[in-house]
Protein backbone atom coordinates (compact mmCIF):
# COMPACT_ATOMS: atom_id res chain seq x y z
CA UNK A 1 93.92 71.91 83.25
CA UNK A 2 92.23 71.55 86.47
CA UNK A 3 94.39 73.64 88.38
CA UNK A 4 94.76 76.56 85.46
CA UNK A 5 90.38 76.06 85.91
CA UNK A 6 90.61 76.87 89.57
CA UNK A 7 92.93 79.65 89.07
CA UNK A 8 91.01 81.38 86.48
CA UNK A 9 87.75 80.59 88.91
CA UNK A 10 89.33 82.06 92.13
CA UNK A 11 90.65 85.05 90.40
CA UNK A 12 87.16 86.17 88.79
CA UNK A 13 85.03 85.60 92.09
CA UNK A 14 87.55 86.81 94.26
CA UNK A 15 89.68 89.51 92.06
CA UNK A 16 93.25 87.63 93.30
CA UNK A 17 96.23 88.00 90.26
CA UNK A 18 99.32 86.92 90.43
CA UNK A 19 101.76 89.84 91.03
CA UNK A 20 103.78 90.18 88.32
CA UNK A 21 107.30 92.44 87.67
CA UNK A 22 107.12 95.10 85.27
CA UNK A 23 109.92 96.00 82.71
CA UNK A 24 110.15 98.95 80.89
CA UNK A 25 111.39 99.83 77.49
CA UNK A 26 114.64 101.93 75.90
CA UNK A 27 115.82 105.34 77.76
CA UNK A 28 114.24 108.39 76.32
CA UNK A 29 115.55 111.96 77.71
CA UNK A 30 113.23 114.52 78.58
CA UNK A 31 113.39 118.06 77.56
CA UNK A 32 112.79 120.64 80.19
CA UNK A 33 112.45 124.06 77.54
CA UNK A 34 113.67 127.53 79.31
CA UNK A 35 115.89 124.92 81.83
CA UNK A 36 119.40 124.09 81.47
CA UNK A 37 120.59 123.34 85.39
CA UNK A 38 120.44 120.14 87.05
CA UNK A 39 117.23 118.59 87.74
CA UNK A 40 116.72 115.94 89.85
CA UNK A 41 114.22 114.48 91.96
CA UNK A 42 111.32 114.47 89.37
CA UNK A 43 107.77 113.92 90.49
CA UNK A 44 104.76 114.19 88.01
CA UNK A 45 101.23 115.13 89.06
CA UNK A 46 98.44 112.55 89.20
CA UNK A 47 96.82 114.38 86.38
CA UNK A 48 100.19 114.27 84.56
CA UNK A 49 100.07 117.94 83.17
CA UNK A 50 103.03 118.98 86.31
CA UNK A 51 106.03 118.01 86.76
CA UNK A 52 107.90 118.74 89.84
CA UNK A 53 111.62 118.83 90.39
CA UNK A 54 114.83 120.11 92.32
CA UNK A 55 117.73 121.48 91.59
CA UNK A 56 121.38 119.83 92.44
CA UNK A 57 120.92 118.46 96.04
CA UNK A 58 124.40 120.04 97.07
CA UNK A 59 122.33 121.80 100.57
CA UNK A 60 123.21 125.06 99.46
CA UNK A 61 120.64 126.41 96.61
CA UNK A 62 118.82 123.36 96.14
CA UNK A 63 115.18 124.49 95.27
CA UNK A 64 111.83 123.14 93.89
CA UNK A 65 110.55 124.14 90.41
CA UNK A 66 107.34 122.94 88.07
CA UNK A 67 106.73 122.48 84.64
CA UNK A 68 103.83 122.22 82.36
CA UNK A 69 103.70 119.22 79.90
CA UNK A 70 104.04 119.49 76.18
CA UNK A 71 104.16 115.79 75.86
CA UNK A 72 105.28 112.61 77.37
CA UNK A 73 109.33 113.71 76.70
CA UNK A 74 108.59 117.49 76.46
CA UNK A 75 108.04 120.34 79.45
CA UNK A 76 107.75 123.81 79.26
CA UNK A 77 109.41 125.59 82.61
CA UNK A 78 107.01 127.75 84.65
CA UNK A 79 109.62 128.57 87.21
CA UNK A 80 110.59 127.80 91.12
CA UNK A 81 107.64 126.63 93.01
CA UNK A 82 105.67 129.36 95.10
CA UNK A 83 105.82 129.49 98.97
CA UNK A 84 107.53 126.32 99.14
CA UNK A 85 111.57 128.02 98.39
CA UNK A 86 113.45 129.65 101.23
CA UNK A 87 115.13 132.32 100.36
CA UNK A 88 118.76 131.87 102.51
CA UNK A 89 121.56 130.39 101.86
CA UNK A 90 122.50 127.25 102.01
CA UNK A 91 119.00 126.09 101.94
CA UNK A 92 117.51 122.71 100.74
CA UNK A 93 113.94 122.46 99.66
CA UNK A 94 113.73 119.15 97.49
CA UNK A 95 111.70 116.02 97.12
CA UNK A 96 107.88 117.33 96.04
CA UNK A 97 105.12 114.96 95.59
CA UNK A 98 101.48 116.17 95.24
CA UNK A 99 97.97 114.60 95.73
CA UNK A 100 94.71 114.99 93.03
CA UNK A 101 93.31 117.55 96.31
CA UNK A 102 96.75 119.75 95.73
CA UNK A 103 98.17 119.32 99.20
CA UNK A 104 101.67 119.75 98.27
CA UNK A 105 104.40 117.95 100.37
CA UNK A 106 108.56 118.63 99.73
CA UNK A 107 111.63 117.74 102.64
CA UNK A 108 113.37 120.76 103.72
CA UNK A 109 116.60 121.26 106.38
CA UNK A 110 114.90 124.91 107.20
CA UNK A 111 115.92 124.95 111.02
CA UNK A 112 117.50 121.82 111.57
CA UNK A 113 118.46 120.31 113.84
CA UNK A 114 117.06 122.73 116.34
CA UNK A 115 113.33 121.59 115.19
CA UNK A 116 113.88 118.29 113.38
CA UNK A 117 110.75 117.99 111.79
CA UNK A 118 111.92 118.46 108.16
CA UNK A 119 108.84 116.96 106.55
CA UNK A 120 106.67 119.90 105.26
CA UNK A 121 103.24 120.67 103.61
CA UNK A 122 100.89 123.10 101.84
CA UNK A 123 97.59 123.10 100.21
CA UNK A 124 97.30 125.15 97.30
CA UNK A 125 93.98 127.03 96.04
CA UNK A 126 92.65 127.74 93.01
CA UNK A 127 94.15 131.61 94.18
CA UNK A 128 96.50 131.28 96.72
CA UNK A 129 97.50 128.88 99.78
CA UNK A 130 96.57 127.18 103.21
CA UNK A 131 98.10 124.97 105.56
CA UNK A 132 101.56 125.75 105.35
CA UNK A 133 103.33 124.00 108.10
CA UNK A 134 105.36 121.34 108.96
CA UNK A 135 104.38 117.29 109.09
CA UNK A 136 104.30 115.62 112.59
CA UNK A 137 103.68 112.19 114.19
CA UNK A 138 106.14 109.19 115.00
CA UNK A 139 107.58 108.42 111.46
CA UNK A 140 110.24 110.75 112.10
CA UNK A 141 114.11 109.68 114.39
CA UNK A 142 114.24 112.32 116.67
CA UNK A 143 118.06 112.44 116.98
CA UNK A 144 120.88 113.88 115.60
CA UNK A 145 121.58 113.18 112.06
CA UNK A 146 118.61 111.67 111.09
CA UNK A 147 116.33 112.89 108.42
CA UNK A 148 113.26 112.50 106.65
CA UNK A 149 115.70 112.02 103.26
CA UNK A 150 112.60 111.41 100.77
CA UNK A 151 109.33 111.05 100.77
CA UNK A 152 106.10 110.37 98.21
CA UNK A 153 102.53 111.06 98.91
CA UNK A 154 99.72 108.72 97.07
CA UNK A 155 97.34 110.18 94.71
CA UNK A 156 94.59 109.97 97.41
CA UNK A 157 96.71 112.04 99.84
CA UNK A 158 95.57 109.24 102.71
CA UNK A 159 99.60 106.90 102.69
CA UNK A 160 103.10 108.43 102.65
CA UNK A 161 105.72 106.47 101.72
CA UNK A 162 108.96 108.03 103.70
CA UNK A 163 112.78 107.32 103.84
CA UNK A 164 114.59 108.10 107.67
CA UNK A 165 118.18 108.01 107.16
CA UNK A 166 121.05 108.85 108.75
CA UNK A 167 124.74 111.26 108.00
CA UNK A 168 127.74 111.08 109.37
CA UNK A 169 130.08 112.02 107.24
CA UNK A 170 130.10 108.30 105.24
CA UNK A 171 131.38 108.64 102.03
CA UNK A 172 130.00 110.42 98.86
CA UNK A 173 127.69 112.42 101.30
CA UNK A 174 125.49 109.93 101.00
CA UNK A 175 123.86 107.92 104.03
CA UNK A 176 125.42 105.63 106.37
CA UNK A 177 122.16 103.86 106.74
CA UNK A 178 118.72 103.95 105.80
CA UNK A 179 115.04 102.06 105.67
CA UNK A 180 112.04 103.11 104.62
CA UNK A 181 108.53 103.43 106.17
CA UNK A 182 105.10 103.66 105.40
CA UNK A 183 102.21 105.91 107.34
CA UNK A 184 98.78 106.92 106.73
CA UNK A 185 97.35 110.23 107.40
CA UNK A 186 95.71 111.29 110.72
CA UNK A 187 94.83 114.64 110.14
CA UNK A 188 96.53 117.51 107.81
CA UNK A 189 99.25 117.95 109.46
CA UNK A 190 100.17 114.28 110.90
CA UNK A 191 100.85 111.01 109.86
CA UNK A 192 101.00 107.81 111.93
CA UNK A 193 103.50 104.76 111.17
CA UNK A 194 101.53 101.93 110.07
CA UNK A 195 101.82 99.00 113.08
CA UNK A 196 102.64 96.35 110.32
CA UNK A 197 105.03 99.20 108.51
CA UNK A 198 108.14 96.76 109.15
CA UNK A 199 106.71 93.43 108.02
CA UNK A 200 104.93 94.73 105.11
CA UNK A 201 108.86 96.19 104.01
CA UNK A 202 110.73 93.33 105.55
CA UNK A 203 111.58 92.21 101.81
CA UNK A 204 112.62 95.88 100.54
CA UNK A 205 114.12 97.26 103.77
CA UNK A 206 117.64 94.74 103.34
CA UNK A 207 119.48 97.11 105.53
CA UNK A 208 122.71 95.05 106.16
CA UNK A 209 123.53 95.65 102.30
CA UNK A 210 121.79 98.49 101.16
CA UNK A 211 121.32 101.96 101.53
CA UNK A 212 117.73 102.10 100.35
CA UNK A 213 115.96 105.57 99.38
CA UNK A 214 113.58 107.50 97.43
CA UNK A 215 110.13 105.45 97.43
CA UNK A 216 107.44 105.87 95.11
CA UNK A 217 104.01 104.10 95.65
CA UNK A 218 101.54 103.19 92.84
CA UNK A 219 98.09 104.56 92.16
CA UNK A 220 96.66 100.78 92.86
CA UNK A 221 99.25 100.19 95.97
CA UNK A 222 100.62 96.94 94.35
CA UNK A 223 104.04 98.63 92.87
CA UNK A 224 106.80 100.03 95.04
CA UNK A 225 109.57 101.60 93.40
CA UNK A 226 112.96 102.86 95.01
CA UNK A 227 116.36 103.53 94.59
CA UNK A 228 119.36 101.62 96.11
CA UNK A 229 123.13 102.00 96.75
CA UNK A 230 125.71 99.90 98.32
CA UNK A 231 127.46 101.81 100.74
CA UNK A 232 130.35 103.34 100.12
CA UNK A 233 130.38 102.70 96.45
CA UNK A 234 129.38 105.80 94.00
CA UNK A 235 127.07 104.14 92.24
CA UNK A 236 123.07 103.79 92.70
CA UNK A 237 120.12 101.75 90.91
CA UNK A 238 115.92 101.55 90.58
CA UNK A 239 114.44 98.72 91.78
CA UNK A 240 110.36 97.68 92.06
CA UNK A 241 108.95 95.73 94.51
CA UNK A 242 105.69 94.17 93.81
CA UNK A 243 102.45 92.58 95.63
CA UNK A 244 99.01 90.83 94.90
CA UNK A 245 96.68 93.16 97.23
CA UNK A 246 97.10 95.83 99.43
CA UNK A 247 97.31 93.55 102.58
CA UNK A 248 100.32 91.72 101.43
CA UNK A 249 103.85 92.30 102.18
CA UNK A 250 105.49 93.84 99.02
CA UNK A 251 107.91 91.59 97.39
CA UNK A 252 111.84 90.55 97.12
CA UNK A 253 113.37 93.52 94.87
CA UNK A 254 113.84 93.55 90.83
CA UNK A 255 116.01 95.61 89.20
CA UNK A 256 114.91 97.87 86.87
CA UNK A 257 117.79 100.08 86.27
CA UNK A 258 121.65 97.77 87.43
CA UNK A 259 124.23 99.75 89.74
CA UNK A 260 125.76 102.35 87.50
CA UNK A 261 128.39 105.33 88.36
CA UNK A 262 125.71 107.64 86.31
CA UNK A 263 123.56 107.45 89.48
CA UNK A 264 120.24 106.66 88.59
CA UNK A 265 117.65 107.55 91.37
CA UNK A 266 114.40 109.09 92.10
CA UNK A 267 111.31 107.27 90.19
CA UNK A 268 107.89 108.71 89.68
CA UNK A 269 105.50 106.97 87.77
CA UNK A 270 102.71 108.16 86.13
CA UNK A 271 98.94 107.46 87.05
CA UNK A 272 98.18 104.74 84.70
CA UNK A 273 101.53 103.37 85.41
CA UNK A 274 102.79 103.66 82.24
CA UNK A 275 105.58 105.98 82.38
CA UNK A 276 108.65 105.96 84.41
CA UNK A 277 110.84 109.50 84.94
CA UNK A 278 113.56 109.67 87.07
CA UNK A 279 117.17 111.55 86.69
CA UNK A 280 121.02 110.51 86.45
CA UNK A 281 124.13 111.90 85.73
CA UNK A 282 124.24 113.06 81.91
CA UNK A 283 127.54 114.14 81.25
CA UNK A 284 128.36 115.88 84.27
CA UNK A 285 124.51 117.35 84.45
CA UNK A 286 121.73 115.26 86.54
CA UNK A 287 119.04 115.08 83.63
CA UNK A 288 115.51 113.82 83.68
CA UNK A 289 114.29 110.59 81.58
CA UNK A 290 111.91 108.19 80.54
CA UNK A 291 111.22 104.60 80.16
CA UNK A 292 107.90 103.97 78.47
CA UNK A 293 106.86 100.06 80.21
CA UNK A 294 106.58 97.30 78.30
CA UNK A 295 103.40 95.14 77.20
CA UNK A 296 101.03 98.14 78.40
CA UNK A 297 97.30 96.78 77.54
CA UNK A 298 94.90 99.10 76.69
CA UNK A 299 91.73 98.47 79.46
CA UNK A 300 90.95 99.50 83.08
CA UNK A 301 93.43 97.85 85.58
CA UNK A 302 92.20 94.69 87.14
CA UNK A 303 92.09 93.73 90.43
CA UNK A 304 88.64 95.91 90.98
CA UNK A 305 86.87 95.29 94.03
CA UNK A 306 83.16 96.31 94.57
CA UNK A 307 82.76 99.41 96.69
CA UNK A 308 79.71 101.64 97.17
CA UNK A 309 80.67 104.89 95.27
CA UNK A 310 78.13 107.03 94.31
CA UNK A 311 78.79 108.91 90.96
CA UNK A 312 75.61 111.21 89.76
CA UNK A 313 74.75 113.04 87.53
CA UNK A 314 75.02 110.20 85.09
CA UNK A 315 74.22 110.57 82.16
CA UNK A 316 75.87 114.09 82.64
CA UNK A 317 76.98 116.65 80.08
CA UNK A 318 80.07 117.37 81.27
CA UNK A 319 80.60 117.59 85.30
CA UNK A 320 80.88 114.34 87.23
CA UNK A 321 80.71 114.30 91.63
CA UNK A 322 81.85 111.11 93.46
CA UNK A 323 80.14 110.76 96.76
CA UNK A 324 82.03 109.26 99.29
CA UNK A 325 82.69 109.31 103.01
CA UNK A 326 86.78 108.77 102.61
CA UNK A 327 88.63 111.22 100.04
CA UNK A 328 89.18 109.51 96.41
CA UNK A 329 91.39 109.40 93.48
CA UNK A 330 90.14 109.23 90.09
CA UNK A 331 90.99 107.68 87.03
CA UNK A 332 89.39 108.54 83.81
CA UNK A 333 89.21 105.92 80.93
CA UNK A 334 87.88 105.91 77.44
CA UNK A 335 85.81 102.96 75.87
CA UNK A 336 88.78 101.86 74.56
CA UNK A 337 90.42 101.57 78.21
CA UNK A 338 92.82 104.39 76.95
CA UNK A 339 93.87 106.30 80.29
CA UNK A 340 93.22 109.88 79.39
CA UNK A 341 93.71 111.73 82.73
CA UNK A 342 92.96 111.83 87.06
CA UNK A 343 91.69 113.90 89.50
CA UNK A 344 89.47 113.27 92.74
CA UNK A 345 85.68 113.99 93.59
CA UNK A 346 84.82 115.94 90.99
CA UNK A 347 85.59 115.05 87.05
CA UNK A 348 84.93 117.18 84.57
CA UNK A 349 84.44 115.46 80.61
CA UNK A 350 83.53 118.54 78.77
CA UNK A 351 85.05 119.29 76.23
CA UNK A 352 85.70 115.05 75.51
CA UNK A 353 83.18 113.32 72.56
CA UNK A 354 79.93 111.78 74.14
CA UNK A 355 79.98 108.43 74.88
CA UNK A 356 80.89 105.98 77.36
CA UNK A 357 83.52 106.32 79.88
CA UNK A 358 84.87 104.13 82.87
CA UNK A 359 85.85 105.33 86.16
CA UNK A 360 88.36 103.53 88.35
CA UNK A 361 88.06 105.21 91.36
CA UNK A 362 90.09 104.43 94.79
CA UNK A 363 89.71 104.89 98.42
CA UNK A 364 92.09 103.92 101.28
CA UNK A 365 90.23 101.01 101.55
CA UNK A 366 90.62 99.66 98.01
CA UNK A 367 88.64 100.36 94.44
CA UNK A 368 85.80 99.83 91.70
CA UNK A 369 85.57 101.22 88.39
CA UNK A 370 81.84 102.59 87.44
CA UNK A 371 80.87 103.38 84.10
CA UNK A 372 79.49 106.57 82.74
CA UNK A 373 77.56 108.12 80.05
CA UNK A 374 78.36 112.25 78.25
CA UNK A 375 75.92 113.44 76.71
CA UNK A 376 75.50 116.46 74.28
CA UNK A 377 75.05 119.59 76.22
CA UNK A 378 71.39 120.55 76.78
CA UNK A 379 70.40 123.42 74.80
């Protein structure tokens, strides 16, 4: 009793859990309407209203499309992405990821290997585009082969998670090796490898067994998914890695989804880490699914830490500004702790009943959560 007393005591003072593996529920397959190739490589937007995707990763017309969300299992198609498609052939424009600002990050082979720099970004406007370029700085292997494979922005746009690996020829065209890294941003159009990027992966990164691929990083920073193969064996599975605080190393691997020839790959969760999508081989068609996870609480995340976010007007009638000297993610809550959507420095309720509302809102330098009052509209 003492001991449980101590652990309850140290985690309310000092906001430390225990990190604990998630599991998620039955398979449910998600309906793409106006779609009917292969889609792979899903990645849903921090607000959870897009959901990005490629077609078959064969190098030769693989390209990016979006969709709008009906429901959790249900998209409507919009079409291939803007900007980001080339136009020859054989092209390969796969992998998006997008933060709540709309910087817009995908892997391409445009040019390779004669600039190997296959990373690639754009921000998009409310009317049309900026910063379309490539992504520099020293998470790249500058040699022949080697690629920027995957790769998986956070919602705050300020950490990439990234995947070098390496082809020659192995079998299955997959790679003969692989690890994965993690950077944080230095300016729009670089990113710098974290100095502790090797020990904080030491437990994921089991390169003597694994090819190891496709990383996905939590809202909160404490759940890193990925997908794994053994090489030279046609089969692939998901796997989670998980850690206490941000500062920790993440994690010995659990598996989510076991080795299967179906090929599972490619997670994306969504913000309130509810929802898992990823694809596999459906019959001879990759296809995109679901697994809803298991013993989802209603209530703001824990693990808050006190920060010095300014959020005004409040009470406000509809429009909400976070002031802050680092760029934010937002997550929107009802009293209920239902998560109902996110976005960044600027939230806007209207339209939502009056009440009270929490705010979990994250920097690279942790979180809080704030609460906040709508009121009726003034007339």
């Amino acid at each position: 009793m003492k001991q449980l007393f101590t652990l309850v005591i140290c985690s309310f003072f000092f906001g430390k859990t225990i990190a604990q593996v998630p599991t998620f529920g039955n398979e449910i397959p998600v309906t793409i309407n106006g779609y009917t190739l292969d889609a792979m490589e899903p990645s849903l937007s921090p607000d959870g209203n897009a959901m990005f995707f490629n077609s078959l990763n064969d190098g030769n017309t693989t390209s990016l499309y979006y969709a709008a969300k009906v429901n959790d299992s249900t998209f409507n198609l919009v079409g291939l992405m803007p900007v980001v498609n080339q136009t020859v052939t054989p092209r390969l424009d796969a992998v998006a990821s997008v933060d709540t600002a709309k910087n817009f990050f995908w892997v391409s082979t445009r040019n390779y290997p004669t600039n190997m720099y296959n990373f690639h970004r754009v921000k998009f406007l409310t009317s049309g585009y900026t910063n379309f370029g490539r992504v520099y700085g020293d998470i790249y292997v500058l040699s022949p082969g080697w690629l920027i494979m995957d790769a998986a922005i956070n919602h705050v746009g300020d950490k990439l998670m990234y995947c070098n690996a390496w082809f020659n020829g192995c079998a299955f065209n997959m790679p003969c090796k692989s690890k994965l890294g993690f950077a944080q941003k230095t300016n729009d159009s670089t990113f710098t490898k974290y100095s502790n990027s090797a020990s904080l992966l030491a437990n994921v990164n089991d390169t003597n067994n694994y090819i190891i691929y496709a990383p996905e990083l939590t809202g909160d920073e404490l759940e890193l998914y990925f997908t794994r193969a053994v090489p030279g064996v046609a089969q692939t599975e998901i796997c989670v890695s998980v850690r206490s605080n941000t500062s920790a190393a993440f994690g010995a691997p659990s598996v989510l989804l076991p080795m299967s020839s179906t090929a599972p790959e490619g997670p994306t969760l969504s913000a309130d880490k509810s929802k898992m999508y990823y694809h596999r081989n459906a019959g001879g068609t990759y296809k995109l699914f679901l697994r809803k996870k298991n013993g989802i609480a209603t209530g703001i995340p824990e693990n808050s830490n006190i920060r010095g976010f300014e959020v005004f007007p409040n009470p406000t009638s509809g429009i909400i500004r976070i002031n802050s000297k680092e760029t934010v993610s937002v997550y929107v809550y009802n009293s209920a702790g239902t998560f109902l959507f996110a976005g960044s420095e600027e939230i806007n309720l209207s339209g939502y009943p009056t009440g009270l509302y929490l705010l979990r809102i994250a920097d690279k330098d942790g979180f809080t959560t704030k609460r906040v009052i709508l009121s009726p509209p003034t007339q």
